[in-house]
Protein backbone atom coordinates (compact mmCIF):
# COMPACT_ATOMS: atom_id res chain seq x y z
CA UNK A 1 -38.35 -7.11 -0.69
CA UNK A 2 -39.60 -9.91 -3.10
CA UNK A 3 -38.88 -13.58 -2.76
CA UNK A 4 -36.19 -13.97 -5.18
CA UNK A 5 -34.45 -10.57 -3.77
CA UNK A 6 -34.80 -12.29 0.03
CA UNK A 7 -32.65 -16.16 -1.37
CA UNK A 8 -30.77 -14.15 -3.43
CA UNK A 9 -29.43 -12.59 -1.01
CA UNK A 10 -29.52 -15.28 2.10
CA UNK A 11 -27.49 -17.64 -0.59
CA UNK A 12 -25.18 -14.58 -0.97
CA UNK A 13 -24.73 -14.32 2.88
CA UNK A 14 -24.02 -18.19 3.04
CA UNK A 15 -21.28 -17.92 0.16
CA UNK A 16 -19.50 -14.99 1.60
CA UNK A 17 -19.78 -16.88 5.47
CA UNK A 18 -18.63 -19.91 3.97
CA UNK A 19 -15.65 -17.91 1.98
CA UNK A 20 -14.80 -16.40 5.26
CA UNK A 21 -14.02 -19.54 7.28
CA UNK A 22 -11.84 -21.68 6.17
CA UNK A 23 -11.73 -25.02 7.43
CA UNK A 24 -8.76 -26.94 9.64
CA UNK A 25 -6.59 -28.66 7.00
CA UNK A 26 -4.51 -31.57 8.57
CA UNK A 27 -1.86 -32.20 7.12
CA UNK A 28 1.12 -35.60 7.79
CA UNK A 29 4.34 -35.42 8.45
CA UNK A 30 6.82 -36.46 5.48
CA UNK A 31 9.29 -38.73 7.36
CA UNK A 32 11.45 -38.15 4.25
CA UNK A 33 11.25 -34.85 4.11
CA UNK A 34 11.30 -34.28 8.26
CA UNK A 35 14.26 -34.01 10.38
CA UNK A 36 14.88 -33.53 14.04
CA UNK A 37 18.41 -32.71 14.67
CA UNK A 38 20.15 -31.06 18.01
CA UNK A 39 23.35 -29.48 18.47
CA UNK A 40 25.43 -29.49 21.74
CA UNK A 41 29.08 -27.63 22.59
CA UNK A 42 31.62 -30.80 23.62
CA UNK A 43 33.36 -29.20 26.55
CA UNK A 44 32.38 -25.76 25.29
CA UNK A 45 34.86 -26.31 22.02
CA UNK A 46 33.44 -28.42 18.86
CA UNK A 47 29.99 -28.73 18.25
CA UNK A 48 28.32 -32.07 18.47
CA UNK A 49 25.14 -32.78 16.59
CA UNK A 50 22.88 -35.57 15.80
CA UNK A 51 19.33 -37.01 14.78
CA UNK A 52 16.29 -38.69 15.05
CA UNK A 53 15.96 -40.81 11.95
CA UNK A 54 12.02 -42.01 12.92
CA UNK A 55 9.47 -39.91 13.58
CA UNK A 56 5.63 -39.21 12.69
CA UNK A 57 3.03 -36.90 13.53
CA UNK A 58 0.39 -34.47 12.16
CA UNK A 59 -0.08 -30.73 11.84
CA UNK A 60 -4.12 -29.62 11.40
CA UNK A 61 -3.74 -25.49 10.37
CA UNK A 62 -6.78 -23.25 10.04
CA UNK A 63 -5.67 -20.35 8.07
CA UNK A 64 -8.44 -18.03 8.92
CA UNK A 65 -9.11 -18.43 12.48
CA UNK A 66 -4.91 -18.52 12.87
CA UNK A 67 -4.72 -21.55 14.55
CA UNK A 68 -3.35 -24.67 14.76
CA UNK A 69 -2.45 -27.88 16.68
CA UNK A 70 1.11 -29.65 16.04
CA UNK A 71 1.96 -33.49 17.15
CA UNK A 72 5.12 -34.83 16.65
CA UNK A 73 6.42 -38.12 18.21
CA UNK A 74 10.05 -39.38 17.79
CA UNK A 75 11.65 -42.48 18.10
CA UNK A 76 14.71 -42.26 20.46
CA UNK A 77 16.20 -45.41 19.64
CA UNK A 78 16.70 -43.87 15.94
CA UNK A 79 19.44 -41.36 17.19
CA UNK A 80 21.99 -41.29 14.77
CA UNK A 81 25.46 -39.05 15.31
CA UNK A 82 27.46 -40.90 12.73
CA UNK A 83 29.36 -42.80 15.40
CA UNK A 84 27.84 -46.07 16.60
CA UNK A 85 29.63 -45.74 19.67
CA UNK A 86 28.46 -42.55 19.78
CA UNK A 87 25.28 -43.51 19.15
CA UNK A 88 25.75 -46.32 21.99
CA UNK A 89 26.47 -43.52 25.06
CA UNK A 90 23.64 -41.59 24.13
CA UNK A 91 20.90 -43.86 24.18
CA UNK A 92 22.43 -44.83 27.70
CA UNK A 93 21.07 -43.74 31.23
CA UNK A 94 23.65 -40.56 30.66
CA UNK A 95 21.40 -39.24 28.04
CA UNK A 96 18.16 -40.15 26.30
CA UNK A 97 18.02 -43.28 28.42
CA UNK A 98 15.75 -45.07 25.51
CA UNK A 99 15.26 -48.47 27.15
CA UNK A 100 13.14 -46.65 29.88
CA UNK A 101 12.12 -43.46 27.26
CA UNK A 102 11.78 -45.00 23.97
CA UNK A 103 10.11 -41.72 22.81
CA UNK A 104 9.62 -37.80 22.78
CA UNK A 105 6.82 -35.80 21.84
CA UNK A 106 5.93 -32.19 21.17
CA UNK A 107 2.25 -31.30 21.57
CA UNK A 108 0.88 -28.05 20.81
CA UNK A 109 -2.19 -25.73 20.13
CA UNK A 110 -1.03 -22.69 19.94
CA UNK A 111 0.88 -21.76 16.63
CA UNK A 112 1.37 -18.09 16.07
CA UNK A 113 0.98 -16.35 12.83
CA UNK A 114 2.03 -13.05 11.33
CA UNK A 115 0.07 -12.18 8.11
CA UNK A 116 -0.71 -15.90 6.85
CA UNK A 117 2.47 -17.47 7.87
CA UNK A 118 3.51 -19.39 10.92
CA UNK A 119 6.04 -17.38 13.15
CA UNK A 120 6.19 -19.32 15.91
CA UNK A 121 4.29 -22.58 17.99
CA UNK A 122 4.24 -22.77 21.47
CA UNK A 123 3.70 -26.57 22.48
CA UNK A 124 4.81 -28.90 25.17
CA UNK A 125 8.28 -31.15 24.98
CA UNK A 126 8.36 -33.99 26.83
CA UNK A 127 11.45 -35.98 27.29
CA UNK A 128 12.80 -38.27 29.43
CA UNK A 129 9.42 -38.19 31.08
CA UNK A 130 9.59 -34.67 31.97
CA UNK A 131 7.27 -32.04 30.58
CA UNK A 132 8.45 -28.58 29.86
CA UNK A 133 6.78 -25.08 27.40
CA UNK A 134 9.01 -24.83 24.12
CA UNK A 135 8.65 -21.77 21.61
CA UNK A 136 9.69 -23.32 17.85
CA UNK A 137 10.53 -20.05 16.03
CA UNK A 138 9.55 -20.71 12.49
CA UNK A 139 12.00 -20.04 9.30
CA UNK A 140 11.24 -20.00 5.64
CA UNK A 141 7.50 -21.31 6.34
CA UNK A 142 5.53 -21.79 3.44
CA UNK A 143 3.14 -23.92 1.38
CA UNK A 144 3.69 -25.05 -2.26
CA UNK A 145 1.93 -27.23 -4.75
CA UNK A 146 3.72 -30.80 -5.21
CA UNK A 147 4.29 -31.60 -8.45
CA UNK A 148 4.41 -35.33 -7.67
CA UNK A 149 2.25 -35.93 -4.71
CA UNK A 150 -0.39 -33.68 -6.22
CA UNK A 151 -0.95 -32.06 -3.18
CA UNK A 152 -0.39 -29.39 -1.02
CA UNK A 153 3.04 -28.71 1.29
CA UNK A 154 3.69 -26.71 3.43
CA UNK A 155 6.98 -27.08 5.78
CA UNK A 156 9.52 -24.98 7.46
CA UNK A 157 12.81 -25.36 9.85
CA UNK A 158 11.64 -24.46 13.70
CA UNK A 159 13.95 -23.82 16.39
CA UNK A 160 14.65 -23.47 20.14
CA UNK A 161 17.29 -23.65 22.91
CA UNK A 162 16.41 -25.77 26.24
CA UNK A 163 17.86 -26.76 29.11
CA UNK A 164 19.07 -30.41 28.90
CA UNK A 165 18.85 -30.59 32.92
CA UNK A 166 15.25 -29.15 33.24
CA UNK A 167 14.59 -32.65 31.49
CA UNK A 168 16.70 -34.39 33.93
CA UNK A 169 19.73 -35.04 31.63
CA UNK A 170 22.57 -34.07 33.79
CA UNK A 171 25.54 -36.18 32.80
CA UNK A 172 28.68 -34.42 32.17
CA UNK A 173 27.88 -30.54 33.68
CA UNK A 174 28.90 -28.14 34.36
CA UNK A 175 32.11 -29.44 31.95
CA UNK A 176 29.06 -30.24 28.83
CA UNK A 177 27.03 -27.25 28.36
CA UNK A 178 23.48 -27.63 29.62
CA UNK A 179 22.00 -25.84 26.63
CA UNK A 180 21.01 -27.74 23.48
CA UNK A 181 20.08 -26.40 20.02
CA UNK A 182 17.21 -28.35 18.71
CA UNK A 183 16.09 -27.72 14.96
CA UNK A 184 13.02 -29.05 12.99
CA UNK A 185 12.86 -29.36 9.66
CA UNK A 186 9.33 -30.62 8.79
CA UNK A 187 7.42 -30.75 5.84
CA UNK A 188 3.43 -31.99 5.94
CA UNK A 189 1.13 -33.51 3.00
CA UNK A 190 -2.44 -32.17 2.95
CA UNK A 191 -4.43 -35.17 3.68
């Protein structure tokens, strides 16, 4: 094999590694575009729900290699039902006690993918101090093209159930349903 046959093809090899793998993106959450939101039974009747109007965080994704790391951190204080007295009893010691716990997190490294879309990340939720393993199912995940920012989106809603008294947040059972709906609308900027 000649010289120019041997880069030739080395530079080939190179190009088609480099194609290959893909490289992390990060990408920051849009506060704007972001919501955390739960949903609770009152007494096993109505349904109340609230959110967290402050909250940051990063998502790095690495298409090829399917994976990813997620890290989210809200702001307790921001809770907002709609009701200020609401509002009041839940950032009390009967709840989010957010004078003691003035924030939450969800940490993760594992996100699952089927195809090239996230199905699923398993991470760690810690509130009220107390650690516990949270699947987010993902819904309508996908990455677009912003027209105004320029720059690549991608977002989704992601869902669970836990146990409000695995965190320690006992007030009001068995008469309050231990189980709370939590739902996250994100949306990330390519940085």
């Amino acid at each position: 094999m000649n010289r120019t046959a041997l880069v030739s093809l080395f530079a080939t090899a190179a190009l088609s590694a480099g194609i290959a793998h893909a490289e992390p993106v990060t990408y920051a959450v849009d506060p704007t575009h972001t919501f955390v939101t739960f949903e609770a039974k009152h007494f096993g009747t109505s349904t109340n729900r609230g959110r967290f109007d402050k909250k940051s965080g990063s998502v790095t994704i690495d298409t090829a290699a399917k994976t990813g790391k997620v890290d989210i951190s809200i702001d307790m204080a921001s809770i907002n039902s709609g009701t200020e007295a609401f509002n009041n009893h839940l950032k009390s010691k009967d709840f989010f006690n957010v004078e003691a716990f003035p924030k939450s997190t969800f940490v993760s490294d594992k996100v699952i993918f089927e195809g090239d879309k996230i199905s699923a990340v398993v991470g760690t939720l810690t509130l009220l101090g107390k650690s516990q393993t949270v699947t987010l199912k993902a819904n309508n995940y996908g990455c677009y093209q912003n027209p105004m920012l320029k720059r690549e989106v991608c977002g989704g809603d992601f869902d669970t159930t836990i146990t409000r008294s695995e965190f320690g947040m006992n007030y009001g059972l068995p008469f309050i349903p231990d189980n709370v709906h939590l739902v996250i609308q994100i949306e990330a900027v390519k940085q």
